[in-house]
C-alpha atoms as a PDB file:
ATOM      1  CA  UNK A   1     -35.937 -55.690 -46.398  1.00  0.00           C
ATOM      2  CA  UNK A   2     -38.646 -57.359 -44.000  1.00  0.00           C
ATOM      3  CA  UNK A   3     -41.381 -55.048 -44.303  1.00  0.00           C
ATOM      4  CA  UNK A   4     -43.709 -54.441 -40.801  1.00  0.00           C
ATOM      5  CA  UNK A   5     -45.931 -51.815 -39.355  1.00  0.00           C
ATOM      6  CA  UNK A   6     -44.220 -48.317 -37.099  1.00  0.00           C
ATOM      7  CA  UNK A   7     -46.749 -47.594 -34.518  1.00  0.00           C
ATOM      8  CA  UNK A   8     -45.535 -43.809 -33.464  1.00  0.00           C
ATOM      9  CA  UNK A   9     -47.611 -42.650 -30.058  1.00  0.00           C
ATOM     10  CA  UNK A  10     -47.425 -39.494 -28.439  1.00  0.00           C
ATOM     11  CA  UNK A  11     -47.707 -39.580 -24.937  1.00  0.00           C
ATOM     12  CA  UNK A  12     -50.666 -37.626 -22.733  1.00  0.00           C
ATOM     13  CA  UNK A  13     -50.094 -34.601 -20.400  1.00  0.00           C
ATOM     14  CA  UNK A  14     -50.162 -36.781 -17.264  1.00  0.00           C
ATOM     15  CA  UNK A  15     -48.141 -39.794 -18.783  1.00  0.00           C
ATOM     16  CA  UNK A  16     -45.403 -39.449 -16.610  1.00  0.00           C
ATOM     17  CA  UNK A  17     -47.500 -39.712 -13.387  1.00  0.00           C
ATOM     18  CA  UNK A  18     -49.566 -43.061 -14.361  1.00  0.00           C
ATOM     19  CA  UNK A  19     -47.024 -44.895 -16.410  1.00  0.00           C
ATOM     20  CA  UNK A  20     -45.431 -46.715 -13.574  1.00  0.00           C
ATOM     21  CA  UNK A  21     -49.324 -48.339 -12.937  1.00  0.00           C
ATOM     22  CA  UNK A  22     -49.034 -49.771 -16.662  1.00  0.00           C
ATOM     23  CA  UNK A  23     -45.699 -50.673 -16.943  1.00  0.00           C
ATOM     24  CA  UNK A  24     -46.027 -53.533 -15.923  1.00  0.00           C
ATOM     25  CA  UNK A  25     -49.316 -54.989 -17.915  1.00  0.00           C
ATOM     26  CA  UNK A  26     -47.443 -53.262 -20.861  1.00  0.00           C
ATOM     27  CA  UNK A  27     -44.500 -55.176 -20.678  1.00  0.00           C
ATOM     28  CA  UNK A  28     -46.238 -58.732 -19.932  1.00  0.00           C
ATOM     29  CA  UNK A  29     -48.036 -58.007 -23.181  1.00  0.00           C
ATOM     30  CA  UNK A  30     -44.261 -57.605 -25.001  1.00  0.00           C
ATOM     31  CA  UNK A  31     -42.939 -60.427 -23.960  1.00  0.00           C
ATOM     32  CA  UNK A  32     -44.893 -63.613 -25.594  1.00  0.00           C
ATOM     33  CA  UNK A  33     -45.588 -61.228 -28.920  1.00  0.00           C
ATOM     34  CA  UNK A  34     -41.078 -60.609 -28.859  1.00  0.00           C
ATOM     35  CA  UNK A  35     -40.986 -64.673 -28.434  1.00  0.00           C
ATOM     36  CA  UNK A  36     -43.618 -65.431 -31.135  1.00  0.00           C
ATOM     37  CA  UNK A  37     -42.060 -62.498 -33.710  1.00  0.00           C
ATOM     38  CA  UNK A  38     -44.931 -60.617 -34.114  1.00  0.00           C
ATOM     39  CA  UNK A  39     -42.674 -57.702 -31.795  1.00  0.00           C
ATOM     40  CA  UNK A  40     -39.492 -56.905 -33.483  1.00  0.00           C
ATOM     41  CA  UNK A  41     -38.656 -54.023 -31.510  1.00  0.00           C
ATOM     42  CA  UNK A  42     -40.053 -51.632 -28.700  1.00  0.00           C
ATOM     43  CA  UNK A  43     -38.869 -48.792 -27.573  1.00  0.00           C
ATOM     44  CA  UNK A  44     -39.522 -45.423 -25.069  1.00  0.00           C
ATOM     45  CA  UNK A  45     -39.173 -42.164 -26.637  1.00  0.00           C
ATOM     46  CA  UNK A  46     -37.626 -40.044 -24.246  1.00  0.00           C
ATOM     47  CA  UNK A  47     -36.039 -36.231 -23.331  1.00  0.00           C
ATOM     48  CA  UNK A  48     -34.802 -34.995 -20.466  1.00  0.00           C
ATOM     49  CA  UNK A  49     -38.726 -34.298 -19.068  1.00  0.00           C
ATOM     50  CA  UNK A  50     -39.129 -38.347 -18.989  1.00  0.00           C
ATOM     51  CA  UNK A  51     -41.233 -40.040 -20.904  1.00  0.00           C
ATOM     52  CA  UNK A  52     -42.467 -38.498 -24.691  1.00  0.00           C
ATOM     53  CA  UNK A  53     -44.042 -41.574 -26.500  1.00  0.00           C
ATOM     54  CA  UNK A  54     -43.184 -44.861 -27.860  1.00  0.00           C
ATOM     55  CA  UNK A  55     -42.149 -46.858 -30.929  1.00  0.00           C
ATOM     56  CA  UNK A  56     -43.296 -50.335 -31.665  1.00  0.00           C
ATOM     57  CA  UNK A  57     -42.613 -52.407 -34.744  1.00  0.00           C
ATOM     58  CA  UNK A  58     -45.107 -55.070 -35.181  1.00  0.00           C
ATOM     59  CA  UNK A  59     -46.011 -57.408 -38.037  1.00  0.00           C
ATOM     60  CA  UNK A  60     -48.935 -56.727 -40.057  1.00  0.00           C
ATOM     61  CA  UNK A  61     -50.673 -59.455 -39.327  1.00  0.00           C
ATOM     62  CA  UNK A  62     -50.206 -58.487 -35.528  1.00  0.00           C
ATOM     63  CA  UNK A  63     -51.401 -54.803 -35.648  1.00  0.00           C
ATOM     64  CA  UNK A  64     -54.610 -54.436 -35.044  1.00  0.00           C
ATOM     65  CA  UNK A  65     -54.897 -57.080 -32.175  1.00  0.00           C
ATOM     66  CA  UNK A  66     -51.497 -55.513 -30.168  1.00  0.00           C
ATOM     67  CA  UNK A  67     -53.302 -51.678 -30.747  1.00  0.00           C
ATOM     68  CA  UNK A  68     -56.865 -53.560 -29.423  1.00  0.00           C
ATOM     69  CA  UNK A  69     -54.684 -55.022 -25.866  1.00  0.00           C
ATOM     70  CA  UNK A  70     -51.996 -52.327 -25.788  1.00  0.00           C
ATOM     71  CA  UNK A  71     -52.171 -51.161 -21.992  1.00  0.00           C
ATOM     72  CA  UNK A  72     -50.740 -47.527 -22.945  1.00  0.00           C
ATOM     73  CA  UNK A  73     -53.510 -47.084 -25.547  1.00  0.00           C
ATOM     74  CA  UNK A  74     -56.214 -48.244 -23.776  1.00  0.00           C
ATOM     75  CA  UNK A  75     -55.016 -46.526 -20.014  1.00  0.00           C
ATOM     76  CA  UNK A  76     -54.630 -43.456 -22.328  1.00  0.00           C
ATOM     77  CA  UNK A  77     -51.026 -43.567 -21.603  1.00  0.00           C
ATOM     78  CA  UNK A  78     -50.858 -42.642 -25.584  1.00  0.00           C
ATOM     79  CA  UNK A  79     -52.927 -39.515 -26.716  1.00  0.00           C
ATOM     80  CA  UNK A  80     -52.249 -40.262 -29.986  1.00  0.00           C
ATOM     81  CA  UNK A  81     -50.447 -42.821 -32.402  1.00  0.00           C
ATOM     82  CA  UNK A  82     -50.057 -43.467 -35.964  1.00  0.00           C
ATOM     83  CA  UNK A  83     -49.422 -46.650 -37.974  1.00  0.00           C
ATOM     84  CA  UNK A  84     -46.999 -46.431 -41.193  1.00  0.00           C
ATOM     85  CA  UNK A  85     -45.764 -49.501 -43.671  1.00  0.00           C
ATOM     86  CA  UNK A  86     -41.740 -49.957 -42.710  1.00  0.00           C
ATOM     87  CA  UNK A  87     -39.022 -52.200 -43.747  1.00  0.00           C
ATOM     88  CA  UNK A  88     -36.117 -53.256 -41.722  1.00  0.00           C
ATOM     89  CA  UNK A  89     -32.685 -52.628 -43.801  1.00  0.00           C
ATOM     90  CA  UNK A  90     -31.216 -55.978 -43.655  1.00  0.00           C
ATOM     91  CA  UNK A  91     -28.174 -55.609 -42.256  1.00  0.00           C
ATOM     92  CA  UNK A  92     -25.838 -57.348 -39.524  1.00  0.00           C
ATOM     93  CA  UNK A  93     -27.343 -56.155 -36.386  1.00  0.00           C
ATOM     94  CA  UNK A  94     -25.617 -57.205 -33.525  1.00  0.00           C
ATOM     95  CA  UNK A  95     -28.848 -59.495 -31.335  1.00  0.00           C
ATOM     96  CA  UNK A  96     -31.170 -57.195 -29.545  1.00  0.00           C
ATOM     97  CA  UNK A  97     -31.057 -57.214 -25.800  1.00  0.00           C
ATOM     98  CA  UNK A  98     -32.713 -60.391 -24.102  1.00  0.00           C
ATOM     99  CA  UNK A  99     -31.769 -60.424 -20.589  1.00  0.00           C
ATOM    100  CA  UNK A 100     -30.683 -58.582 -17.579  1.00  0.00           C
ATOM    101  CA  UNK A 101     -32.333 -55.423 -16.062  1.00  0.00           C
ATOM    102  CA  UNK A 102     -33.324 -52.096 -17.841  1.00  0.00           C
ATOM    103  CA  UNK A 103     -30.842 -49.546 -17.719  1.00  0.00           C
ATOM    104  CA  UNK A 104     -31.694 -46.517 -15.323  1.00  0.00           C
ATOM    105  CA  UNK A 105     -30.199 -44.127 -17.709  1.00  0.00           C
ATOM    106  CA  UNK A 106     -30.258 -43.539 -21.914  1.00  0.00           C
ATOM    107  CA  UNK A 107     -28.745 -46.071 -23.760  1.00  0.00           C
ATOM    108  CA  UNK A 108     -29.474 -45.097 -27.602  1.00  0.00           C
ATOM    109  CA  UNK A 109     -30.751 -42.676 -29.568  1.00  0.00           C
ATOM    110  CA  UNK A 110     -33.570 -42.554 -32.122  1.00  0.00           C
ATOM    111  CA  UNK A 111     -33.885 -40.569 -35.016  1.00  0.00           C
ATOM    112  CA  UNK A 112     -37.010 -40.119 -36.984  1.00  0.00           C
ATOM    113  CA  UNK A 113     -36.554 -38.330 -40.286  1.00  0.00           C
ATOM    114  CA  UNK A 114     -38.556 -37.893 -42.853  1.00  0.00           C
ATOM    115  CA  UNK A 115     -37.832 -37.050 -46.405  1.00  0.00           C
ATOM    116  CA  UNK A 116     -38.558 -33.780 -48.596  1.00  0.00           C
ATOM    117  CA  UNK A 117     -42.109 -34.221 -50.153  1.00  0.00           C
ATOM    118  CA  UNK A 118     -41.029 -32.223 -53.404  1.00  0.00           C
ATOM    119  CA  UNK A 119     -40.717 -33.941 -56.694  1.00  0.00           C
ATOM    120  CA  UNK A 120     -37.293 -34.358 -56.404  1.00  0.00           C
ATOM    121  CA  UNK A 121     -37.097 -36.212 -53.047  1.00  0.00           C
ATOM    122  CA  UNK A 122     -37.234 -39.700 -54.459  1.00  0.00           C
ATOM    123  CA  UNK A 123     -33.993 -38.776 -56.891  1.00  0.00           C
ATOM    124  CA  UNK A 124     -32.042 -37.589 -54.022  1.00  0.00           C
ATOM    125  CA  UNK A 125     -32.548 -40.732 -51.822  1.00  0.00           C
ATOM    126  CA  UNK A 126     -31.664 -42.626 -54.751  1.00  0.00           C
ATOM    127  CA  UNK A 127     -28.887 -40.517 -55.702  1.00  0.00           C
ATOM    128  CA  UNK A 128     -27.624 -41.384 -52.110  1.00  0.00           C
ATOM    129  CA  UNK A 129     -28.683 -44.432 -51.201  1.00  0.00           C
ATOM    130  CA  UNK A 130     -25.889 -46.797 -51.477  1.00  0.00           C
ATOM    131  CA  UNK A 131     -23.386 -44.626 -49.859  1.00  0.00           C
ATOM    132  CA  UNK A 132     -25.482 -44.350 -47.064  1.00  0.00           C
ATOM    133  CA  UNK A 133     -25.922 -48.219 -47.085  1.00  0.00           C
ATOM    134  CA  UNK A 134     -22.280 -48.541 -47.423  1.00  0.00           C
ATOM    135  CA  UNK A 135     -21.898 -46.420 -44.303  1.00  0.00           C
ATOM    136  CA  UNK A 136     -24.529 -48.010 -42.107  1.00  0.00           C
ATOM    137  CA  UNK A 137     -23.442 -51.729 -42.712  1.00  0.00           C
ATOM    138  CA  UNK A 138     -20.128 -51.354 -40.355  1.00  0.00           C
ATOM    139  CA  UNK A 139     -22.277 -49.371 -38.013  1.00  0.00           C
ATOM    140  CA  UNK A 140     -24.672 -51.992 -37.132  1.00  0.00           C
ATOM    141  CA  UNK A 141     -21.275 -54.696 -37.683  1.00  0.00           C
ATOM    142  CA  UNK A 142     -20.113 -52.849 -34.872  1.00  0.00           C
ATOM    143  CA  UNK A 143     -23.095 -52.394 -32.961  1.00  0.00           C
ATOM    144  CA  UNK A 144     -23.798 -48.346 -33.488  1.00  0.00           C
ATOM    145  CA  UNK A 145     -26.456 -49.150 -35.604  1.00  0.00           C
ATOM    146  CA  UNK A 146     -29.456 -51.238 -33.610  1.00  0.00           C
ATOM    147  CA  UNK A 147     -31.536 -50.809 -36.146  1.00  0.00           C
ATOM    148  CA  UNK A 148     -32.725 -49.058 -39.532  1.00  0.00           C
ATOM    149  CA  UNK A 149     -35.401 -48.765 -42.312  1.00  0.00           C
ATOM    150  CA  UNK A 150     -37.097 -46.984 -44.258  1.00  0.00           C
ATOM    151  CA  UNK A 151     -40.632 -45.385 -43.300  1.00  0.00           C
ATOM    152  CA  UNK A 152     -43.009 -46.451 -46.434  1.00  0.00           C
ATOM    153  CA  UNK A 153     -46.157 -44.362 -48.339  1.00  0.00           C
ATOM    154  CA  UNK A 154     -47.675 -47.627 -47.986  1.00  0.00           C
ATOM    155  CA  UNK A 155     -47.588 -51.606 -47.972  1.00  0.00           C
ATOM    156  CA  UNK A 156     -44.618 -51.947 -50.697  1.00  0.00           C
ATOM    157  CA  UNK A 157     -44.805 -48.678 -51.859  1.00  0.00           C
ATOM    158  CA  UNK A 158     -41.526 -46.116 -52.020  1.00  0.00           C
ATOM    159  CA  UNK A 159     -39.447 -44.535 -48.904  1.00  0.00           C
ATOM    160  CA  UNK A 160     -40.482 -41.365 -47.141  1.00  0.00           C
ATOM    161  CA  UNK A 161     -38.468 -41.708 -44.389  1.00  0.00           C
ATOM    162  CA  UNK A 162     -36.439 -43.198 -42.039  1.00  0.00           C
ATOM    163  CA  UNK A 163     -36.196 -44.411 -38.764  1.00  0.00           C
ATOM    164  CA  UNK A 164     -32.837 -45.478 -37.109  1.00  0.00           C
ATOM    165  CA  UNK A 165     -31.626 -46.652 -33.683  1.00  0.00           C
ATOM    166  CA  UNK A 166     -28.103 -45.572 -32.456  1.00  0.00           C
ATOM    167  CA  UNK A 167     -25.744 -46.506 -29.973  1.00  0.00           C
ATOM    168  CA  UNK A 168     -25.621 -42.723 -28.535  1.00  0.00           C
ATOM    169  CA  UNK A 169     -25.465 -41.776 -24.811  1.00  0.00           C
ATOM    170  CA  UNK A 170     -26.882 -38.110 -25.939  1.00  0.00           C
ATOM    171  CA  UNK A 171     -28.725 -36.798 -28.959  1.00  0.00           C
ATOM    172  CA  UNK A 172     -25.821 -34.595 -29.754  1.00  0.00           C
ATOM    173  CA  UNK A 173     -23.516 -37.459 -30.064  1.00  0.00           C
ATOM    174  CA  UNK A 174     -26.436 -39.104 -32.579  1.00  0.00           C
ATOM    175  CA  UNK A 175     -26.876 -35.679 -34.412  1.00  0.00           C
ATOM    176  CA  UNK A 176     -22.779 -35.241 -35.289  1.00  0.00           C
ATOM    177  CA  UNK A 177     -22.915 -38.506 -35.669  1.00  0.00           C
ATOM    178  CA  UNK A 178     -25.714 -38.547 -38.704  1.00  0.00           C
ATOM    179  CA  UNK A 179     -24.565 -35.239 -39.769  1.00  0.00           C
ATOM    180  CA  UNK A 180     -22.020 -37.012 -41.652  1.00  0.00           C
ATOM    181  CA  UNK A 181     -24.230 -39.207 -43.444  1.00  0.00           C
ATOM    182  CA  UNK A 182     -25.254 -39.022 -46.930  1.00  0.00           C
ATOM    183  CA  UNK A 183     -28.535 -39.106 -46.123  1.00  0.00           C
ATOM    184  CA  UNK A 184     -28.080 -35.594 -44.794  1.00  0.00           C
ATOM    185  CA  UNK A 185     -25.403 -34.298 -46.512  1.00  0.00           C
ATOM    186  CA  UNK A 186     -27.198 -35.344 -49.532  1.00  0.00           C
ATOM    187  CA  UNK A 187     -30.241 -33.495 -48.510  1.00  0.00           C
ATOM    188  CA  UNK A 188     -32.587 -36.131 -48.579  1.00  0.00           C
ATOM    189  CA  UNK A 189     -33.673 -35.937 -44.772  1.00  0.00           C
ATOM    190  CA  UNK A 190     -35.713 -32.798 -44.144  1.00  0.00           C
ATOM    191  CA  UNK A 191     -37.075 -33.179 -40.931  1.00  0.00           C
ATOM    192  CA  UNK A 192     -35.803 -35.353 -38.038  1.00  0.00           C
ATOM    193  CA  UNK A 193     -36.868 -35.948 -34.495  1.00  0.00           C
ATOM    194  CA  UNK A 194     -34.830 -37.044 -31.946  1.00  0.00           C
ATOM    195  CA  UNK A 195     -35.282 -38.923 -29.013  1.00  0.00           C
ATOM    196  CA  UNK A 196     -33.279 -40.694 -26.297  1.00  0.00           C
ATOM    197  CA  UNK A 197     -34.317 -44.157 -25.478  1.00  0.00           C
ATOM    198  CA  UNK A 198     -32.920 -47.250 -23.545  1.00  0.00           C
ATOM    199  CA  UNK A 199     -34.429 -51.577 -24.055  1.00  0.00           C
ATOM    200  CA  UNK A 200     -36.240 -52.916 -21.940  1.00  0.00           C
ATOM    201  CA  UNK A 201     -34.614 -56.677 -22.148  1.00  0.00           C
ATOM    202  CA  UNK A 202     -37.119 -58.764 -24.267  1.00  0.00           C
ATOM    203  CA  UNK A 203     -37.023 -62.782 -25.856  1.00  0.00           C
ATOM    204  CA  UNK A 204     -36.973 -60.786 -29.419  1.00  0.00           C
ATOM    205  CA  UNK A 205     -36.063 -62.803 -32.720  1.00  0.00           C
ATOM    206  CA  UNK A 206     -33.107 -61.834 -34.830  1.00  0.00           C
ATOM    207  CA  UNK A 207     -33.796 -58.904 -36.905  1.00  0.00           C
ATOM    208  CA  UNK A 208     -32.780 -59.507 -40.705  1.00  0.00           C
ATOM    209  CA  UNK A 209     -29.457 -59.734 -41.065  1.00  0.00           C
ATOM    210  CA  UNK A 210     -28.692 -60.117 -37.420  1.00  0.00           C
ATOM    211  CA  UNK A 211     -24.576 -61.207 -37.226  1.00  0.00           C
END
């Protein structure tokens, strides 16, 4: 796995009114940080209100000078956001959108789950974890996985989570989707947040294992 930083950010009460006034500085920031690698993947969290937060994987050696320029942090776009170790499953992706326009509507769907904090939770993701693998592999071959990883306690320490990127029109779809998954049926997710999202087209590298 290719281990980077998961900026999570809430967004502020009035988000939805200024955003469209820092999309634009936002996105101009993206772009040469996608081409360089130092942006493997950002993304909107969304419900049906509009606009909820983001999620922004960034290399470590990127983080604190992205969070120092990032428009929606500094505009207070972003009330809050927190910064967790992650590692990109290596798996064949199919190549992240590059061109053409954003889509008007919800393309995807991401889940955020995060394990049990028990004594037991690291057994049951082991106990699990190469079924789940198993399943997820043809899911990103066939492009219903965009992405997945696993949410660290810190820089190459042990999973406490998960965050995954789905090829879902709705966050039903995504939930019967997962609910099959032995990551759930196995009890090892505890508490998952879902949101609906769509990419904006950026230069991005391949992600590890990209097909």
């Amino acid at each position: 796995m290719t281990e980077c930083r998961l900026i999570l950010a809430g967004a502020a009460i009035d988000a939805g009114a200024r955003i469209g006034a820092v999309r634009d500085a936002h996105l101009a920031l993206l772009r040469p940080m996608a081409e360089a690698g130092d942006l493997l993947l950002g993304l909107p969290l969304l419900d049906a209100s509009g606009y909820r937060g983001s999620l922004m994987l960034v290399s470590a050696a990127a983080l604190d000078r992205y969070l120092a320029a990032e428009p929606f942090r500094r505009e207070g776009i972003w009330a809050w956001q927190e910064v967790h170790p992650f590692r990109i499953a290596p798996l064949p992706y199919r190549p992240l959108p590059s061109a053409g326009e954003t889509p008007a509507g919800h393309t995807h769907v991401v889940s955020v789950a995060w394990d049990g904090t028990d004594e037991g939770a690291p057994a049951r993701r082991l106990a699990v974890r190469e079924r789940h693998l198993a399943r997820v592999e043809p899911a990103a071959r066939q492009g219903v996985l965009a992405l997945g990883g696993a949410i660290l306690d810190g820089p190459g320490g042990g999973m406490r989570g998960s965050v995954a990127v789905t090829a879902h029109p709705t966050v039903e779809a995504a939930q019967a989707w997962w609910a099959e998954d032995p990551y759930v049926t196995g009890g090892v997710w505890r508490d998952v947040t879902w949101y609906a999202t769509r990419f904006a087209p950026l230069p991005y590298r391949p992600l590890p294992g990209t097909a």
